[in-house]
Protein backbone atom coordinates (compact mmCIF):
# COMPACT_ATOMS: atom_id res chain seq x y z
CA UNK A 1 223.89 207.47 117.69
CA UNK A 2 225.18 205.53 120.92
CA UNK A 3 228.17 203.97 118.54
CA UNK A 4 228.95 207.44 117.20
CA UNK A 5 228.72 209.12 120.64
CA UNK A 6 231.34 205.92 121.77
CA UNK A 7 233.92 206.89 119.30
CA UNK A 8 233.82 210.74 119.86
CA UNK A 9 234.21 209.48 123.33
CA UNK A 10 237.70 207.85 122.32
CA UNK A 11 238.21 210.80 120.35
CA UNK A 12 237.87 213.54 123.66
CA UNK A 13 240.04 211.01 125.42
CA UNK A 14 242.74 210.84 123.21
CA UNK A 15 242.88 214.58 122.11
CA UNK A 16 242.96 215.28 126.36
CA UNK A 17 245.61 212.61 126.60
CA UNK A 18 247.36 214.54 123.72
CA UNK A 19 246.74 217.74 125.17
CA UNK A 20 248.59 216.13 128.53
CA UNK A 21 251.59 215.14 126.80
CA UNK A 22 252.24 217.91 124.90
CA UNK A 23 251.80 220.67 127.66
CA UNK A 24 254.64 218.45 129.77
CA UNK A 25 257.25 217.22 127.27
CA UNK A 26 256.59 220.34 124.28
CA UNK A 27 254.87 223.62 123.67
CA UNK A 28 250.81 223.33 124.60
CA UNK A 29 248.89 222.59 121.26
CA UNK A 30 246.17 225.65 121.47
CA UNK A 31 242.68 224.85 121.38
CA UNK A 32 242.41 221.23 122.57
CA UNK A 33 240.83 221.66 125.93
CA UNK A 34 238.25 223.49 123.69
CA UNK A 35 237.95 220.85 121.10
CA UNK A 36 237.40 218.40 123.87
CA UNK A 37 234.74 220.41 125.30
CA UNK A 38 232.74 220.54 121.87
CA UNK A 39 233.48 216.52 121.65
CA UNK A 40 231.59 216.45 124.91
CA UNK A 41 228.53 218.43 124.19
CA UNK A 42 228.25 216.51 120.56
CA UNK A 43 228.38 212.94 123.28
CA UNK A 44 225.92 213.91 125.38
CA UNK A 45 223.67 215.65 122.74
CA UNK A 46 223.79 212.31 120.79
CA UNK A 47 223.35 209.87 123.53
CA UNK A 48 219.87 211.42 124.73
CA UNK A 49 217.63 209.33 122.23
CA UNK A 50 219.18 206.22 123.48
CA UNK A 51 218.79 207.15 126.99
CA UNK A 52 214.95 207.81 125.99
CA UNK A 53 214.34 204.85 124.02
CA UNK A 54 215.82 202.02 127.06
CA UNK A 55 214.13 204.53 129.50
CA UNK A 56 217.22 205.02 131.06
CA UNK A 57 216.42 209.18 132.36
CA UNK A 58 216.67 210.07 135.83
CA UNK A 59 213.25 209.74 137.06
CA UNK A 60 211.25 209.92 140.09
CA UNK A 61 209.09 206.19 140.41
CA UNK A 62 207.68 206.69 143.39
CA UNK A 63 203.99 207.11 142.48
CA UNK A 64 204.55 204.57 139.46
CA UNK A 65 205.50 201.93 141.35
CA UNK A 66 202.58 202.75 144.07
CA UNK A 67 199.86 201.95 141.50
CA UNK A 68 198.63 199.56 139.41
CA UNK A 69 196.45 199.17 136.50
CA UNK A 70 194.26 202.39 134.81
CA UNK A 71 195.60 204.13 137.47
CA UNK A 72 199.46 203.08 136.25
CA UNK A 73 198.69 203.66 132.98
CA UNK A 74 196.97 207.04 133.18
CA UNK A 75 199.77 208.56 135.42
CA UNK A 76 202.33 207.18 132.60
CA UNK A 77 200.71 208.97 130.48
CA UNK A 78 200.66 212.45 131.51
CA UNK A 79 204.41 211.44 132.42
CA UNK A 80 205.12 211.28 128.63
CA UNK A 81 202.83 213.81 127.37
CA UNK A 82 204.87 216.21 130.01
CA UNK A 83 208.37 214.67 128.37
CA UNK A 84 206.99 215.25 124.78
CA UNK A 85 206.39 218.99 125.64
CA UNK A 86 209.63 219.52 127.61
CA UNK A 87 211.59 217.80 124.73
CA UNK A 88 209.50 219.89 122.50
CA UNK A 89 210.24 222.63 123.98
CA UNK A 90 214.26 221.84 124.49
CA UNK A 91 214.54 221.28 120.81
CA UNK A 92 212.59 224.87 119.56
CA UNK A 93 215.64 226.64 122.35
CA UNK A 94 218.31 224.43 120.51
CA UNK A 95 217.25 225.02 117.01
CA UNK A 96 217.14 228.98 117.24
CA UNK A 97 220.15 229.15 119.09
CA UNK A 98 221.68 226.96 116.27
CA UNK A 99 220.09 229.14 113.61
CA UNK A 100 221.54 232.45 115.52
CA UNK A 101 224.92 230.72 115.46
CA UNK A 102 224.95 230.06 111.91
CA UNK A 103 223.10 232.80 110.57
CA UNK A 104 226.58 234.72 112.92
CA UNK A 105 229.06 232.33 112.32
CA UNK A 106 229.38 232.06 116.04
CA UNK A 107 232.74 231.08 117.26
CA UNK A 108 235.14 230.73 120.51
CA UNK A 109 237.66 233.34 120.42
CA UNK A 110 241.31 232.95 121.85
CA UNK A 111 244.63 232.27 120.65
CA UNK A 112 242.45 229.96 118.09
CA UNK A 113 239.38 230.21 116.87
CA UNK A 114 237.27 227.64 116.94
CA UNK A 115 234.10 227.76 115.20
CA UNK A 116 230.84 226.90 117.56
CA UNK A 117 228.24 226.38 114.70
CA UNK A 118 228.82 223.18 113.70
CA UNK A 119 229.17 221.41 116.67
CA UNK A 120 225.37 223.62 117.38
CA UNK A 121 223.78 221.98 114.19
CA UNK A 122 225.04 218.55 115.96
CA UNK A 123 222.81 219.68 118.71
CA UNK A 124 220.15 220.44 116.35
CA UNK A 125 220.52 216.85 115.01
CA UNK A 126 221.02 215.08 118.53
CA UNK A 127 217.98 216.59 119.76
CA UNK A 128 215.50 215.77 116.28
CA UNK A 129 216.32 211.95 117.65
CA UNK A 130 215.38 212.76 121.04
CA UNK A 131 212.01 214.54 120.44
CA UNK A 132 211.42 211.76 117.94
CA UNK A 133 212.00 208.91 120.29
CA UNK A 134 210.21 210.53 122.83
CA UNK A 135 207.11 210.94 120.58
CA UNK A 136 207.97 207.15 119.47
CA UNK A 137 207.80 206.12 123.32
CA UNK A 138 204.41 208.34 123.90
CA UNK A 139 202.70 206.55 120.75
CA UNK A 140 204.46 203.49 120.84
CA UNK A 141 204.01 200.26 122.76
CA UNK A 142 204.19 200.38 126.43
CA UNK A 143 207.74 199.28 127.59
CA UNK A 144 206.83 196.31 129.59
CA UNK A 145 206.03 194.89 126.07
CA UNK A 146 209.51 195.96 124.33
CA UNK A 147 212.82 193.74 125.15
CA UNK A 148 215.01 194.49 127.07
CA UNK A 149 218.27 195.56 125.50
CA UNK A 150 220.41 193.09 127.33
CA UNK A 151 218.47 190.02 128.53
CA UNK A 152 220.27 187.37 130.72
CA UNK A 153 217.75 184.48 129.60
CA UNK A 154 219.46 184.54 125.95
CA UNK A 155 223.15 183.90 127.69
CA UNK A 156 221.93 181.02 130.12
């Protein structure tokens, strides 16, 4: 998912960078702020698993790193169980929005239109890997025990 989310990344980039050129030297190309802005959503959609799995979220630490042991361990859990039922909860929002946009053929109107549905299933998709991951992180091993993704001892 990261490697996909990387290339759409080039993708926005060059389709902005497009978008740039054309609107100085030629006539604007319609619809590729739009398609940018669907590039973007399918990125960050797509990148949340990864983000989950090297337990790279924005979190608060403060009472995690104040304790130790059962104590540690208990308080990391109801931190996950709480993540499993937001995610869970995130993902039921996406997926009926998604169905409502297919089951409508939902798209942006304006001098082109660009059909929203698709990049909504993407959603769908991006967020099955996050609710997964986020089970897999509940259920799984504690981190301490999992590698890091980048370790320095390997390069020294």
């Amino acid at each position: 998912m990261s490697a996909i989310g990387g290339w759409l990344m080039l993708l926005m980039m060059g389709t902005l960078v497009v978008d740039v050129i054309w609107r100085s030297f030629f006539t604007p190309i319609f619809g590729m702020a739009e398609l940018s802005v669907f590039v973007m959503m399918i990125v960050v959609y797509l990148s949340f698993s990864r983000s989950e799995e090297y337990d790279e979220h924005v979190r608060l630490e403060l009472l995690l790193d104040a304790t130790s042991g059962r104590a540690r361990a208990a308080l990391l859990l109801a931190v996950r169980l709480l993540a499993l039922l937001t995610v869970a909860i995130m993902f039921y929002a996406v997926t009926i929005n998604a169905w409502a946009a297919v089951r409508n053929r939902e798209a942006m109107e304006g001098i082109v239109s660009l059909p929203i549905w698709p990049v909504k299933i993407i959603m769908v998709i991006g967020m099955t890997f996050f609710l997964v991951q986020t089970a897999l992180n509940l259920f799984g091993a504690p981190k301490s025990e999992k590698p890091d993704p980048v370790s320095t001892d390997e390069v020294f």
